[in-house]
Protein backbone atom coordinates (compact mmCIF):
# COMPACT_ATOMS: atom_id res chain seq x y z
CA UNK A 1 36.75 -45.70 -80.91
CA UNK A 2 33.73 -43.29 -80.73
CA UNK A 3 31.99 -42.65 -84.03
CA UNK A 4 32.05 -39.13 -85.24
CA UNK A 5 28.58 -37.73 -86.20
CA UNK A 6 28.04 -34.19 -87.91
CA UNK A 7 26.91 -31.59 -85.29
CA UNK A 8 28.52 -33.55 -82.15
CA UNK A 9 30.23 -31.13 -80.54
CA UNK A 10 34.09 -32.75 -79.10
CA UNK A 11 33.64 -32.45 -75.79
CA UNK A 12 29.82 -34.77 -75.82
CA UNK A 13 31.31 -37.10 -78.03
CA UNK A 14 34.44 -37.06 -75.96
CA UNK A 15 31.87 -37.96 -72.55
CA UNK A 16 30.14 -40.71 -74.69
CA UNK A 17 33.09 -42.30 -75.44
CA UNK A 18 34.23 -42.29 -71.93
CA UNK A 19 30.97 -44.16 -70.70
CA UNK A 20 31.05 -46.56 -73.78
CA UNK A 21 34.28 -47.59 -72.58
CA UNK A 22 33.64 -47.74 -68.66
CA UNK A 23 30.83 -50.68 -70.11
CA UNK A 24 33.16 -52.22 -72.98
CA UNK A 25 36.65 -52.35 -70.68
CA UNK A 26 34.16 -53.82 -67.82
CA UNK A 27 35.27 -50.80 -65.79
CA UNK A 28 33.61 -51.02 -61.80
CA UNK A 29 33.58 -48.89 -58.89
CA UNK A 30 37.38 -47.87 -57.86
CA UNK A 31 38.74 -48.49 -61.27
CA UNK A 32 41.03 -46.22 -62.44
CA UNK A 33 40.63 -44.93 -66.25
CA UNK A 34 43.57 -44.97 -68.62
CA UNK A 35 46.27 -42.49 -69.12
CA UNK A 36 44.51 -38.95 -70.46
CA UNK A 37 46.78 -39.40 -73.73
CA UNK A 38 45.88 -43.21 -74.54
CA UNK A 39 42.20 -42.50 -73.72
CA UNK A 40 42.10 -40.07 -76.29
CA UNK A 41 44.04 -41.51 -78.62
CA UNK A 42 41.27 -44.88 -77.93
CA UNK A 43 38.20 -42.72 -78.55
CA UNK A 44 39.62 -41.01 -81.49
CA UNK A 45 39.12 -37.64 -79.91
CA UNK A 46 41.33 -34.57 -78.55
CA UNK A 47 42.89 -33.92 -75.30
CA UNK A 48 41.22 -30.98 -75.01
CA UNK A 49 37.38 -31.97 -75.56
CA UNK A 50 38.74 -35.12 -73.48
CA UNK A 51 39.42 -33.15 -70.23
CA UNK A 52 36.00 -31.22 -70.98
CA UNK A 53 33.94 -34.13 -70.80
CA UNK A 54 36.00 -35.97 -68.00
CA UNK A 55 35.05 -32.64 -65.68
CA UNK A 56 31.47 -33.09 -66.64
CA UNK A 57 31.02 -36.48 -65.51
CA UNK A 58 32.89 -35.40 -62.68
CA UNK A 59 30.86 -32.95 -61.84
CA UNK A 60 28.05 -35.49 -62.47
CA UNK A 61 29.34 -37.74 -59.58
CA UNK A 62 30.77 -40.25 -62.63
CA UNK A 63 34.19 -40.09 -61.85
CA UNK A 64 36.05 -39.07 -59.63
CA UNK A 65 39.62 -37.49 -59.57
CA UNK A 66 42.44 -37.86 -57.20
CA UNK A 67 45.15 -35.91 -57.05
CA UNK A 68 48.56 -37.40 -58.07
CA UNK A 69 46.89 -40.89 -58.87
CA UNK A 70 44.09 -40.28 -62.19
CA UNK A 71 40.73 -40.12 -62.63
CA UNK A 72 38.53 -43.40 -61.08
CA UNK A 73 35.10 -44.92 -61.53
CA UNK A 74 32.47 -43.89 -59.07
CA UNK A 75 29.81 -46.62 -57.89
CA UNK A 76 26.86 -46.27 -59.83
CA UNK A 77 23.80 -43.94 -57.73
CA UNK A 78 20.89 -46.08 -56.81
CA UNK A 79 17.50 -44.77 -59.30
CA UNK A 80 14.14 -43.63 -57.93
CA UNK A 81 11.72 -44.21 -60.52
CA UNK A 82 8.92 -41.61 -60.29
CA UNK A 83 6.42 -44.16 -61.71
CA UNK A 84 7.35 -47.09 -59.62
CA UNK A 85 6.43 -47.44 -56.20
CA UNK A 86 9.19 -45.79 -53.95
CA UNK A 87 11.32 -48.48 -52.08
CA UNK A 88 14.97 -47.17 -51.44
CA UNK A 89 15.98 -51.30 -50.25
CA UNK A 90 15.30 -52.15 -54.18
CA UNK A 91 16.87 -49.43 -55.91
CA UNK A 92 20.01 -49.61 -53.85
CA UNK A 93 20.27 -53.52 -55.02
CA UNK A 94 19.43 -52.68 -58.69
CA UNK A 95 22.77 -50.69 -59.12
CA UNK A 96 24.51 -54.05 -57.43
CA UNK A 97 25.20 -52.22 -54.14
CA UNK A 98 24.41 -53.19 -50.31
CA UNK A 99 21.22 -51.12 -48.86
CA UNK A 100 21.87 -50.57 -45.04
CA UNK A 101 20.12 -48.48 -42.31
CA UNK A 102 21.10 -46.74 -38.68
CA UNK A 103 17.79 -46.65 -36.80
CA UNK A 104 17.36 -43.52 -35.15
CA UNK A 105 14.39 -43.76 -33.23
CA UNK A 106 10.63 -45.86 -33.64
CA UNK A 107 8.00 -44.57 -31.48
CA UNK A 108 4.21 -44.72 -31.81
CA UNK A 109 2.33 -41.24 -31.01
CA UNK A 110 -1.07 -39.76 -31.88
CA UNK A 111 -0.80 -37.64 -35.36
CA UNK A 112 -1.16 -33.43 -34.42
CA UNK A 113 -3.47 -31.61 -36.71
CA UNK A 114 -0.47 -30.86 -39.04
CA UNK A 115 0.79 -34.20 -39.27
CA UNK A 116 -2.44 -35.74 -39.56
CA UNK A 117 -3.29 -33.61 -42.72
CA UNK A 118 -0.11 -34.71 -43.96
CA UNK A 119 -0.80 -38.46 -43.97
CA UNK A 120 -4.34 -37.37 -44.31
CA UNK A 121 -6.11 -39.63 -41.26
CA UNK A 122 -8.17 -37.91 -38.40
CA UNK A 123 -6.59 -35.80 -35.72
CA UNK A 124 -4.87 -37.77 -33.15
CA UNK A 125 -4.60 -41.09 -34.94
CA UNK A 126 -1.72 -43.32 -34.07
CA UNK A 127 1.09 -43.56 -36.19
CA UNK A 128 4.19 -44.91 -35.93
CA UNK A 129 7.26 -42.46 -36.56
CA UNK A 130 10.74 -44.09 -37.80
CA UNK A 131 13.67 -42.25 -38.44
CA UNK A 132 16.87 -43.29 -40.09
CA UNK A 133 20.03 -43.11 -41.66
CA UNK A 134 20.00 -44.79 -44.97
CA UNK A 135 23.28 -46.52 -46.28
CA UNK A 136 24.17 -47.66 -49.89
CA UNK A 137 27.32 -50.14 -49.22
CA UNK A 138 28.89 -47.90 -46.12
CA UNK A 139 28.32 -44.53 -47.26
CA UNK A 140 24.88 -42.69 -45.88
CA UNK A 141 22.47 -41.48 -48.28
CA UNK A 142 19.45 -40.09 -47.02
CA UNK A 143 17.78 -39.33 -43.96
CA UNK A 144 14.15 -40.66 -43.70
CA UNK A 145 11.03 -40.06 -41.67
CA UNK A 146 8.78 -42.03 -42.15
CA UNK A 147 5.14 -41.89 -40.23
CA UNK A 148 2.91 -45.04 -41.13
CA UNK A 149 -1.08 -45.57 -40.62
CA UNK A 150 -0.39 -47.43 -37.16
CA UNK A 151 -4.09 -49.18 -37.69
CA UNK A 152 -2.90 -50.95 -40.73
CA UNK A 153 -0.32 -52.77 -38.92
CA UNK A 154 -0.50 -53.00 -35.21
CA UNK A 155 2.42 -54.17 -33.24
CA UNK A 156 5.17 -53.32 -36.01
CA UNK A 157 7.29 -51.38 -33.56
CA UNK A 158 8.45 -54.51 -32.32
CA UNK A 159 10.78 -55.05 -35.65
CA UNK A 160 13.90 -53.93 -36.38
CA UNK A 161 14.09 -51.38 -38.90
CA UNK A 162 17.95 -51.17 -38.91
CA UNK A 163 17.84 -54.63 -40.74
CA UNK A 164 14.32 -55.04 -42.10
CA UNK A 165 12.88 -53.47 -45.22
CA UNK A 166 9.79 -51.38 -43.62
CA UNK A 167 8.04 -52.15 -46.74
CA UNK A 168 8.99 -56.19 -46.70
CA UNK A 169 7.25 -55.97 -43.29
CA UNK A 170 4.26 -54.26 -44.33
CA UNK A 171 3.76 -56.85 -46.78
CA UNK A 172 5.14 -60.03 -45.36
CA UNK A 173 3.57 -59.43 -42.18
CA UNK A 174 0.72 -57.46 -42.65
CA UNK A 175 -0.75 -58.19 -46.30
CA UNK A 176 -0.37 -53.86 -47.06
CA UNK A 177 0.87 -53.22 -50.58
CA UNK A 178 1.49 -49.93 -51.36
CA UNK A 179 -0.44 -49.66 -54.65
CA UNK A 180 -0.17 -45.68 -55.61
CA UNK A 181 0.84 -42.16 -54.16
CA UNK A 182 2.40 -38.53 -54.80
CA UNK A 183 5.67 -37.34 -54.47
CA UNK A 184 7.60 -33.92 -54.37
CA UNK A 185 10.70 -33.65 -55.02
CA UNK A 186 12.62 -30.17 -54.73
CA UNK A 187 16.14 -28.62 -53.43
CA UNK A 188 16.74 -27.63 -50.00
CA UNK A 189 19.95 -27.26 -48.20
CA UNK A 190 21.09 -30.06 -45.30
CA UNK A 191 20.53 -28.69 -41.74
CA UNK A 192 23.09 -28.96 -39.22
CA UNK A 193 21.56 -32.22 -37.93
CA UNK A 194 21.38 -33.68 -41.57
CA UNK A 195 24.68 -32.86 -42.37
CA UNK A 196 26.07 -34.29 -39.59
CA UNK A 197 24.17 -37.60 -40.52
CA UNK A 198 24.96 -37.29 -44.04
CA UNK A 199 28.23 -36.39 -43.79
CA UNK A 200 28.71 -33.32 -45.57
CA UNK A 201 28.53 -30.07 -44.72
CA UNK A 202 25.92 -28.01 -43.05
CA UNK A 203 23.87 -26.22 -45.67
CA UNK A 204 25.04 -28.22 -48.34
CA UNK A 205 22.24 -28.81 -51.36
CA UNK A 206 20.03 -31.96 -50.66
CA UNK A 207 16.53 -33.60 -52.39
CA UNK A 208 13.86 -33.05 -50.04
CA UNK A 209 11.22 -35.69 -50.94
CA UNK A 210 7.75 -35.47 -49.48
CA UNK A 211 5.85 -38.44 -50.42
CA UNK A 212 2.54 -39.93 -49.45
CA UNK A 213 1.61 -43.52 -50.41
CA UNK A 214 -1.44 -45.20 -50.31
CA UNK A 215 -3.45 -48.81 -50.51
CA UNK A 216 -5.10 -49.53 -54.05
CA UNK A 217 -8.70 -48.31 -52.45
CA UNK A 218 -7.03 -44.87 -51.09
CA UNK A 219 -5.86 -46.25 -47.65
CA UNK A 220 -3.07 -43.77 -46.50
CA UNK A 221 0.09 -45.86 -45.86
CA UNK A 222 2.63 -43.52 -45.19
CA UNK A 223 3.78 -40.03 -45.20
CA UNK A 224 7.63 -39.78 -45.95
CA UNK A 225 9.60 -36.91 -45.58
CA UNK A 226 13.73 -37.40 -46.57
CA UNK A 227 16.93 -35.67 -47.38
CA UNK A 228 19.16 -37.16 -50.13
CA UNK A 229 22.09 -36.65 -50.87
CA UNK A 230 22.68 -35.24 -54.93
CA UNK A 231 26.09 -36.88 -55.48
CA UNK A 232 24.49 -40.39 -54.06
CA UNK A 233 20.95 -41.13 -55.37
CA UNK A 234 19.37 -39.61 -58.43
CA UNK A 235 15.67 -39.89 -59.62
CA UNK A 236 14.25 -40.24 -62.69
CA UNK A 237 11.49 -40.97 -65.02
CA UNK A 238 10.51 -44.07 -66.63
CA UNK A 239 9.55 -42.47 -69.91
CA UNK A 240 5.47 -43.37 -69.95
CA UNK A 241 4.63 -42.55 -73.65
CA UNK A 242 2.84 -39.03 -74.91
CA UNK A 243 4.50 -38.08 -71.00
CA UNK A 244 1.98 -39.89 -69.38
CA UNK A 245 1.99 -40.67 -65.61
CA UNK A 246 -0.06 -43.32 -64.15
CA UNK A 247 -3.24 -42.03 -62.18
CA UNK A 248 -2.47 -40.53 -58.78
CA UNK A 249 1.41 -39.76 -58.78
CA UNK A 250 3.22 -36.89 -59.16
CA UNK A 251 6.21 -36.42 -60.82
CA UNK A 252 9.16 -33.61 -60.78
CA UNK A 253 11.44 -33.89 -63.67
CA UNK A 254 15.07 -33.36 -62.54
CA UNK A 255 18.41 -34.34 -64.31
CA UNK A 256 20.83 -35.03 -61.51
């Protein structure tokens, strides 16, 4: 049973009590919650405030509710911590799912003045370009372009990228540890292409990340630019005391 604290209002206390009990029943991923009456009656709070909160976590991509059946536990959304460096491989395995990629295409080429200030190397230097589909279990989650300093790591077009972690490789094979970078994070909406991908629908709200990552001694690494999707991946801050950030990233503060 939740406790009831002065100033709660029903229907928070009413969502609090629904995530204490996903953790204390051992609730996973395609679990279906209890009847709406017993739940409330096991929280110690009203139908009413109940239904509230279970539409907010709905609407949070929580729960989910199916027609005729109840109301079910969603898999928990792999975390990108702002302050960490990015790797989607890791934060797909944190949450106890199965990272996965579609390659869509690897292909060295010589970095055009726009690209080039992007990843911030001279006009025309090689870097390789690797697109893909990224998967958390079966379902895709983001779209990803990434365009690496080709000098740092000669030859790496030769792996696959639909089953290796591009960062594993840079580090296994090459000794490059990403060490700092920036990141952007804002709304967009899915093009026609992405959605397709994604598997939603064309012009549907998406994170566009634009991120550039760098060696310890300023070394560009990579220049990322992605599409995720809201209801599958969230990102979030660590919570560095007095709100600071380690030197050299950038953080946008979003509660998705």
């Amino acid at each position: 049973m939740v406790e009831e604290r002065a100033g709660v209002p029903p229907k928070d206390r009413a969502q609090e009590g629904i995530t204490w009990y996903i953790r204390a029943a051992g609730l996973h991923a395609g679990d279906k919650l209890p009847s709406e009456r017993e739940l409330a009656e096991t929280l110690g709070v009203s139908r009413t405030a109940l239904r509230a909160a279970i539409t907010q976590l709905i609407s949070m991509h929580v729960l989910e509710s199916r027609q005729g059946s109840g109301t079910y536990v969603l898999p928990p959304k792999p975390v990108n911590i702002f302050q960490e460096t990015r790797n989607f491989t890791d934060a797909v395995r944190r949450v106890g799912r199965e990272p996965g990629a579609r390659l869509l295409s690897a292909t060295v080429l010589k970095a055009d003045e726009r690209l080039a200030s992007l990843i911030d190397l001279p006009c025309a230097s090689p870097v390789l370009e690797v697109r893909r589909v990224r998967f958390a279990d079966d379902l895709p989650v983001a779209v990803e372009t990434s365009y690496i300093n080709y000098a740092l790591c000669p030859a790496i077009e030769e792996h696959d990228f639909s089953c290796e972690s591009l960062y594993d490789v840079l580090a296994h094979d090459y000794g490059v540890r990403v060490g700092h970078g920036s990141e952007q994070v804002t709304i967009a909406r899915a093009s026609a292409d992405e959605a397709r991908l994604l598997a939603v629908d064309d012009g549907d709200p998406v994170f566009l990340v634009q991120a550039l990552e760098r060696l310890d001694d300023g070394t560009p690494v990579e220049y990322l630019h992605a599409v995720y999707v809201p209801s599958r991946y969230r990102f979030a801050s660590n919570g560095c005391g007095n709100g600071e950030v380690p030197q050299g990233v950038t953080c946008s503060w979003l509660t998705w």
